[in-house]
N, C-alpha and C. Protein backbone atom coordinates (compact mmCIF):
# COMPACT_ATOMS: atom_id res chain seq x y z
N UNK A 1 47.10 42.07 44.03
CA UNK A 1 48.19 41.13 44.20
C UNK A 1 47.68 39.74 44.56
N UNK A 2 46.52 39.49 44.82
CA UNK A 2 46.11 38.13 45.07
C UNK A 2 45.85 37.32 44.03
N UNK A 3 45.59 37.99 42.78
CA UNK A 3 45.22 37.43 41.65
C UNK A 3 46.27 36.58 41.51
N UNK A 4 47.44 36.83 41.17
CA UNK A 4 48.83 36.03 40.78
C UNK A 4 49.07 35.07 42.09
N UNK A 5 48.88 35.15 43.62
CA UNK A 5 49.03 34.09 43.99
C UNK A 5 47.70 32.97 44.17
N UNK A 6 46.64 33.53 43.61
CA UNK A 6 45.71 32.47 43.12
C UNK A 6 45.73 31.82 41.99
N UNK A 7 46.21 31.96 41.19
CA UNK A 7 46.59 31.59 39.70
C UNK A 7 48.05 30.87 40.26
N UNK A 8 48.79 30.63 40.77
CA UNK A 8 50.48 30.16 41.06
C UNK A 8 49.81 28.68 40.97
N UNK A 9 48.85 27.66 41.94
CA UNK A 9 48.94 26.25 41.75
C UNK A 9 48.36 25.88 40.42
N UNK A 10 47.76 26.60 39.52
CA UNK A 10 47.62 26.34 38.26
C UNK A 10 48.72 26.47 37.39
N UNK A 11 49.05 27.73 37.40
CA UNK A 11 50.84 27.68 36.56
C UNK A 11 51.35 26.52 36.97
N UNK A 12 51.52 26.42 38.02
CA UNK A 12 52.70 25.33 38.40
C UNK A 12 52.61 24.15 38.02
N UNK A 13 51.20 23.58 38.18
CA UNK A 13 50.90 22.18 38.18
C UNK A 13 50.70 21.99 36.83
N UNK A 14 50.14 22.73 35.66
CA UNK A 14 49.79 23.05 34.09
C UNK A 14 51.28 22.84 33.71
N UNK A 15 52.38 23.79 34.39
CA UNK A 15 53.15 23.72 33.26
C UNK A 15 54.09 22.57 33.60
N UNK A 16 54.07 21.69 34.45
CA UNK A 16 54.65 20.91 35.03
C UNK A 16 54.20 19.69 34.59
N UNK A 17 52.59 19.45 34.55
CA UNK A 17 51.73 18.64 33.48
C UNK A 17 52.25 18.56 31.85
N UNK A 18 52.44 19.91 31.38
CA UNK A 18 52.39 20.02 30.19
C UNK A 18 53.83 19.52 29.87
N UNK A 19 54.92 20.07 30.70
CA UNK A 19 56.23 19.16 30.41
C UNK A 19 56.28 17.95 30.73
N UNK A 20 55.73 17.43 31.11
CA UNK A 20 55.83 15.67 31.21
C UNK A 20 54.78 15.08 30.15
N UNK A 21 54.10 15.70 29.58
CA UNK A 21 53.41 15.22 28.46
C UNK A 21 53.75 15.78 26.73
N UNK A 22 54.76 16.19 27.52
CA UNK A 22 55.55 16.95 26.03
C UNK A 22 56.75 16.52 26.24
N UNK A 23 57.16 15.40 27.28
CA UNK A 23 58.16 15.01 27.33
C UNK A 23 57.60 13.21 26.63
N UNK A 24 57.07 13.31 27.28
CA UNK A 24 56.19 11.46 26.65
C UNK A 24 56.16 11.23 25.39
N UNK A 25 55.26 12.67 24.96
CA UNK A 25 54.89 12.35 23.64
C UNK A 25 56.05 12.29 22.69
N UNK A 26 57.12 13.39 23.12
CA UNK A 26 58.17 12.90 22.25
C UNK A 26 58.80 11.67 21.96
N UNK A 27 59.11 11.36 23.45
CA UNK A 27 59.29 9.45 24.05
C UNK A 27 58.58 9.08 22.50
N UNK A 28 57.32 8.68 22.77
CA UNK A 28 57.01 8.01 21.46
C UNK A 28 56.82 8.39 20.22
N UNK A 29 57.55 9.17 19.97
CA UNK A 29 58.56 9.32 18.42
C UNK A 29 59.56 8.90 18.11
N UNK A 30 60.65 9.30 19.35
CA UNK A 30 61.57 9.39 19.18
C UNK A 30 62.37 7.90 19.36
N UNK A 31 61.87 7.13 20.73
CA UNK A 31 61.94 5.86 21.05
C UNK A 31 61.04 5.01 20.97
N UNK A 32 60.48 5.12 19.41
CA UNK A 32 59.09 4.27 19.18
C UNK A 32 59.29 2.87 19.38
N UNK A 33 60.19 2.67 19.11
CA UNK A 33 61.00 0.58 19.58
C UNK A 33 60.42 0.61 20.95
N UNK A 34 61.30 1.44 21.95
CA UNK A 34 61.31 1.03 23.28
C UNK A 34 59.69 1.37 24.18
N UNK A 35 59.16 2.14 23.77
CA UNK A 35 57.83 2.28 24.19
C UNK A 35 56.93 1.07 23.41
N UNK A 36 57.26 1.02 21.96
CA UNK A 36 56.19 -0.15 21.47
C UNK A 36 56.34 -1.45 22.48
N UNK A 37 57.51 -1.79 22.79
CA UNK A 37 57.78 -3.09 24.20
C UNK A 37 56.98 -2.41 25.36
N UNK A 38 56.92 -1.93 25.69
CA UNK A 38 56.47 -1.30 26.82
C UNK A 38 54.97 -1.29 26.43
N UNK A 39 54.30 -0.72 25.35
CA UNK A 39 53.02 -0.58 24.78
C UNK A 39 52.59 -2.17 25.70
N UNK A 40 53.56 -3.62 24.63
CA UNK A 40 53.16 -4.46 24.27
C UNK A 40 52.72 -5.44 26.16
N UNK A 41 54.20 -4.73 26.38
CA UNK A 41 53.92 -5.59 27.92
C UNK A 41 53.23 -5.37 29.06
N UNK A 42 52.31 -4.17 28.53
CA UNK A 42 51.05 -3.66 29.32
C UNK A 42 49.91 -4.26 28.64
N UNK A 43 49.93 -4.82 27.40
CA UNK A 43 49.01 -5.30 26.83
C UNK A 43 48.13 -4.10 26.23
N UNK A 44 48.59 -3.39 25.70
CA UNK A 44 48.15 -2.46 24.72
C UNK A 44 48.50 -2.77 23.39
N UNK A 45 47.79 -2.24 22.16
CA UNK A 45 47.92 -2.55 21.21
C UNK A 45 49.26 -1.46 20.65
N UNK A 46 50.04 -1.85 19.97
CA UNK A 46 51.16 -0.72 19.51
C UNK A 46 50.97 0.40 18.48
N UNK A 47 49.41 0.16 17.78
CA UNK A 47 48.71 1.20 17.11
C UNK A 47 48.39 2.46 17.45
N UNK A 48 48.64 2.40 18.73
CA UNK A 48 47.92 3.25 19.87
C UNK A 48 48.85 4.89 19.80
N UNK A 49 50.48 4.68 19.96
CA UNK A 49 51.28 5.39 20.50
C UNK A 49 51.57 6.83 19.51
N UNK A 50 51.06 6.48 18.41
CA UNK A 50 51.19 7.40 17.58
C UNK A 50 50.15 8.63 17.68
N UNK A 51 49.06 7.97 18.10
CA UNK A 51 47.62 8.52 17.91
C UNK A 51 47.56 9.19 19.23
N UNK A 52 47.97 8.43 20.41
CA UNK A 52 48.44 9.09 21.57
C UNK A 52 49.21 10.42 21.50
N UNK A 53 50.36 10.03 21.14
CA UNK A 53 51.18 11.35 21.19
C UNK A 53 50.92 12.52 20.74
N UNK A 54 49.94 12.23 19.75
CA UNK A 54 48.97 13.76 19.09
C UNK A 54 48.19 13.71 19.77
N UNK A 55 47.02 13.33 20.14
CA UNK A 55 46.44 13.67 21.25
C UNK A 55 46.78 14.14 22.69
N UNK A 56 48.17 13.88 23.05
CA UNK A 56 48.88 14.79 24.20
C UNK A 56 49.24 16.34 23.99
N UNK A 57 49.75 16.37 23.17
CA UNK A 57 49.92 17.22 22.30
C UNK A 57 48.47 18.43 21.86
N UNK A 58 47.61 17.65 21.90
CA UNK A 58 46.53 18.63 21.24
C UNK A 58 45.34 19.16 22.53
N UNK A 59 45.85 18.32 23.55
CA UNK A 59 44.65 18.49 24.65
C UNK A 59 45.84 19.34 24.94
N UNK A 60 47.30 19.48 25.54
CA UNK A 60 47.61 20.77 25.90
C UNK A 60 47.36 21.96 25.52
N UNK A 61 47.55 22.06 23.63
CA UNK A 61 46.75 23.17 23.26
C UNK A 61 45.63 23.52 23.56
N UNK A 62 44.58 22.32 23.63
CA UNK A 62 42.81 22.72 24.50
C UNK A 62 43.15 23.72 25.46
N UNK A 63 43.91 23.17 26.83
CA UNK A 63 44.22 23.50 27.99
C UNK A 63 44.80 25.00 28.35
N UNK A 64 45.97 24.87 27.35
CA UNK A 64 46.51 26.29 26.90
C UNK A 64 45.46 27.46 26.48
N UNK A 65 44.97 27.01 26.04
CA UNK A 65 44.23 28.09 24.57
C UNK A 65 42.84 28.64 25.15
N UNK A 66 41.82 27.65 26.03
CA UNK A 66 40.87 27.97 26.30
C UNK A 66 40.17 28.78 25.52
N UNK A 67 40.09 28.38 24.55
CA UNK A 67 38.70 28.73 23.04
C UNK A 67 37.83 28.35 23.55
N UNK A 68 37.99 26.78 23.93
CA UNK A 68 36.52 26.54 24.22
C UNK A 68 36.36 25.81 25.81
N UNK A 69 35.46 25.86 26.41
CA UNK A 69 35.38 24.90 27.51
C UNK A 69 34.82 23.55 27.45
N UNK A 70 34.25 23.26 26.21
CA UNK A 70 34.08 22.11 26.18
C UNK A 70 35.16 21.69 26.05
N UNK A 71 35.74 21.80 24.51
CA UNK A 71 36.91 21.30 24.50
C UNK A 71 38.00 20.79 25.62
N UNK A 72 38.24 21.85 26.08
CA UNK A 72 39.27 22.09 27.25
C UNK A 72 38.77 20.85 28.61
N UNK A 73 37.45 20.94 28.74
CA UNK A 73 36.94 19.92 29.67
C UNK A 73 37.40 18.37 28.93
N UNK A 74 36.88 18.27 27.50
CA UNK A 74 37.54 16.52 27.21
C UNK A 74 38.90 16.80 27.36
N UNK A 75 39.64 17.68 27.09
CA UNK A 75 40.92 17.26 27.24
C UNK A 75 41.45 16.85 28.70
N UNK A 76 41.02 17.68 30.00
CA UNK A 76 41.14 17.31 30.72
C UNK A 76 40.52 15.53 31.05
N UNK A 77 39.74 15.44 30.90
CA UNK A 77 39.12 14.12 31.13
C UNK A 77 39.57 13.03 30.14
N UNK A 78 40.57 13.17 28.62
CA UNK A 78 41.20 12.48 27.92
C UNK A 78 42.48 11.88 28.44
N UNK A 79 43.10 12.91 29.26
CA UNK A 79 44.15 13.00 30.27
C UNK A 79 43.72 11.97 31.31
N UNK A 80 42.89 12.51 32.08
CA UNK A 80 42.76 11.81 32.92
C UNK A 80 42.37 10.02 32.22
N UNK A 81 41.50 9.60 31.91
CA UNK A 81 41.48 8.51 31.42
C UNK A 81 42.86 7.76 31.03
N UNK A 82 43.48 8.45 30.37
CA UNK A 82 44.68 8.21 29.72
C UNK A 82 45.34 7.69 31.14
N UNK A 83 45.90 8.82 32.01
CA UNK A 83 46.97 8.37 33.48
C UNK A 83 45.77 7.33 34.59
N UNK A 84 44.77 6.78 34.31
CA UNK A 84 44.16 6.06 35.26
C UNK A 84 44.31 4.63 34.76
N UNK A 85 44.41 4.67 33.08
CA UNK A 85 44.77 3.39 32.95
C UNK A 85 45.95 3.12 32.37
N UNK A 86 46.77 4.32 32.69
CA UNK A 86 48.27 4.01 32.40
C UNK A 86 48.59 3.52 33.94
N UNK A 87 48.08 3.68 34.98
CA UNK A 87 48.95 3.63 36.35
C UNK A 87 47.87 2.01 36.59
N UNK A 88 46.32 1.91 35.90
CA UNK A 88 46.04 0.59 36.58
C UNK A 88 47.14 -0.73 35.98
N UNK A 89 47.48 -0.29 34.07
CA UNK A 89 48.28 -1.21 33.42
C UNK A 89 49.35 -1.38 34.22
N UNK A 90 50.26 -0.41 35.28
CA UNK A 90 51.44 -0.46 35.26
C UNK A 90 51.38 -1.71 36.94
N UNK A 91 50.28 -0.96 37.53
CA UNK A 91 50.06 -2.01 39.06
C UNK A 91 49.45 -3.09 38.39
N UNK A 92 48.85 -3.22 37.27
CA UNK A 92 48.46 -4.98 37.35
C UNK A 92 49.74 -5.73 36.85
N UNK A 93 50.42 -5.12 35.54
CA UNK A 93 51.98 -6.32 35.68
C UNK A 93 52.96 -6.11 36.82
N UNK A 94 52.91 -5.27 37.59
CA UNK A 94 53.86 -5.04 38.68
C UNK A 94 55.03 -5.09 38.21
N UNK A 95 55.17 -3.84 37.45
CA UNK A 95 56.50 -3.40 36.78
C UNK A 95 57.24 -2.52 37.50
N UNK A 96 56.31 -1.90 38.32
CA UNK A 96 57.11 -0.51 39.13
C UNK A 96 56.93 0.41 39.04
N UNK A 97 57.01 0.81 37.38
CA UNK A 97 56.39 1.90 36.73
C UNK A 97 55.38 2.76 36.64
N UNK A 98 54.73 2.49 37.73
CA UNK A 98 53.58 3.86 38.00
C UNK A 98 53.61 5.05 38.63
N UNK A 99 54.87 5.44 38.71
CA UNK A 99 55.22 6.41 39.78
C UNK A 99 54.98 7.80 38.26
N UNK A 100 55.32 7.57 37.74
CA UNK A 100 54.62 9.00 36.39
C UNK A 100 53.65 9.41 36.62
N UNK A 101 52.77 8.05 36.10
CA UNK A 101 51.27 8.22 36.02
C UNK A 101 50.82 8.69 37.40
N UNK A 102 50.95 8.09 38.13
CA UNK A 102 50.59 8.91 39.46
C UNK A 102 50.46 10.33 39.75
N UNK A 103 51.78 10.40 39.54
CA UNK A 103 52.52 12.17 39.73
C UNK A 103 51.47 13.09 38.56
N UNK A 104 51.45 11.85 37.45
CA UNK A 104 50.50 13.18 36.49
C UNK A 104 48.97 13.18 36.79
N UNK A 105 48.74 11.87 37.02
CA UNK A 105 47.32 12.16 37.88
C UNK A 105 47.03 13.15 38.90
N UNK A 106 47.96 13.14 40.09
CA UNK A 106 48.14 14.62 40.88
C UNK A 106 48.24 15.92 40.67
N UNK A 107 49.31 15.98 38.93
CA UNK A 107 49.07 17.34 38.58
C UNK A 107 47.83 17.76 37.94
N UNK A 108 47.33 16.74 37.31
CA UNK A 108 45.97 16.75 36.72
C UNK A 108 44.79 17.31 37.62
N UNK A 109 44.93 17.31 38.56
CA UNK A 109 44.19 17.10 39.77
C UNK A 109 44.19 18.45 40.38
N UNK A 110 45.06 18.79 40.41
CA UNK A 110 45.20 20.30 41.03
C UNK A 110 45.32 21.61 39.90
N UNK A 111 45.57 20.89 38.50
CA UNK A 111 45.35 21.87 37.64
C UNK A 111 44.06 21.73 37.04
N UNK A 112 42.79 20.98 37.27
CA UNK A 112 41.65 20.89 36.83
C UNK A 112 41.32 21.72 38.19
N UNK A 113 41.51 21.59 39.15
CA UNK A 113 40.77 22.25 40.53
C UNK A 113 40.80 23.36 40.44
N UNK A 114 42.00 23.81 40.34
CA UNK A 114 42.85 25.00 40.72
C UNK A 114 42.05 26.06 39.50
N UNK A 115 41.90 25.27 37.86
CA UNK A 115 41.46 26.30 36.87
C UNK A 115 39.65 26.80 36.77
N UNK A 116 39.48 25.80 37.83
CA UNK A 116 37.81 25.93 37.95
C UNK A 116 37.88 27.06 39.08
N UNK A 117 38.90 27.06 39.89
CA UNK A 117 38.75 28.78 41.18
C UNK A 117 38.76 29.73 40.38
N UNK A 118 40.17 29.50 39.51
CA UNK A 118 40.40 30.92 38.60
C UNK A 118 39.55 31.45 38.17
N UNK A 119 38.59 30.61 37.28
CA UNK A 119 37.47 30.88 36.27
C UNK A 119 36.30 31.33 37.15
């Protein structure tokens, strides 16, 4: 019975990760206008959001799937890169908007920790 409550801050924080990045990525499909402004007023290029959203998308499968550990390691660290300079873009225009990135940096954080005990 300890197995399942050692494995619980990984479920939690993974699938909690994985819905906010399966919630984003849709964001930029679905509201490609309103994120491309947003792209633009972080000073990102608007080329970006497409290529992004498959790549959110595909590091969860890494994450999920664990085929490989390399893999699974860039994805974690694609992630991470990704929410360190989504939250520095959002504190240098002082938009407000870093409270996501944050939160997903945290889940990132405890579901990279948490899957290195499991393993």
């Amino acid at each position: 019975m300890a197995a399942p409550k050692r494995n619980l801050p990984y479920l939690i924080s993974t699938v909690l990760l994985s819905l906010l990045m399966l919630i984003s990525a849709a964001m930029y499909f679905v509201q490609h206008d309103q994120i491309a402004e947003a792209f633009t007023a972080l000073g990102y290029p608007t080329y970006l959001i497409y290529p992004l959203a498959i790549a959110k998308v595909l590091g969860l499968v890494a994450i999920w799937t664990r085929r490989s550990e390399e893999l699974r390691g860039l994805a974690y660290a694609g992630f991470f890169y990704d929410f360190v300079l989504a939250l520095a873009a959002h504190l240098a225009v002082g938009d407000g908007q870093f409270g996501p990135a944050a939160v997903a940096l945290a889940l990132l954080a405890v579901s990279y920790v948490s899957s290195r005990r499991k393993a």
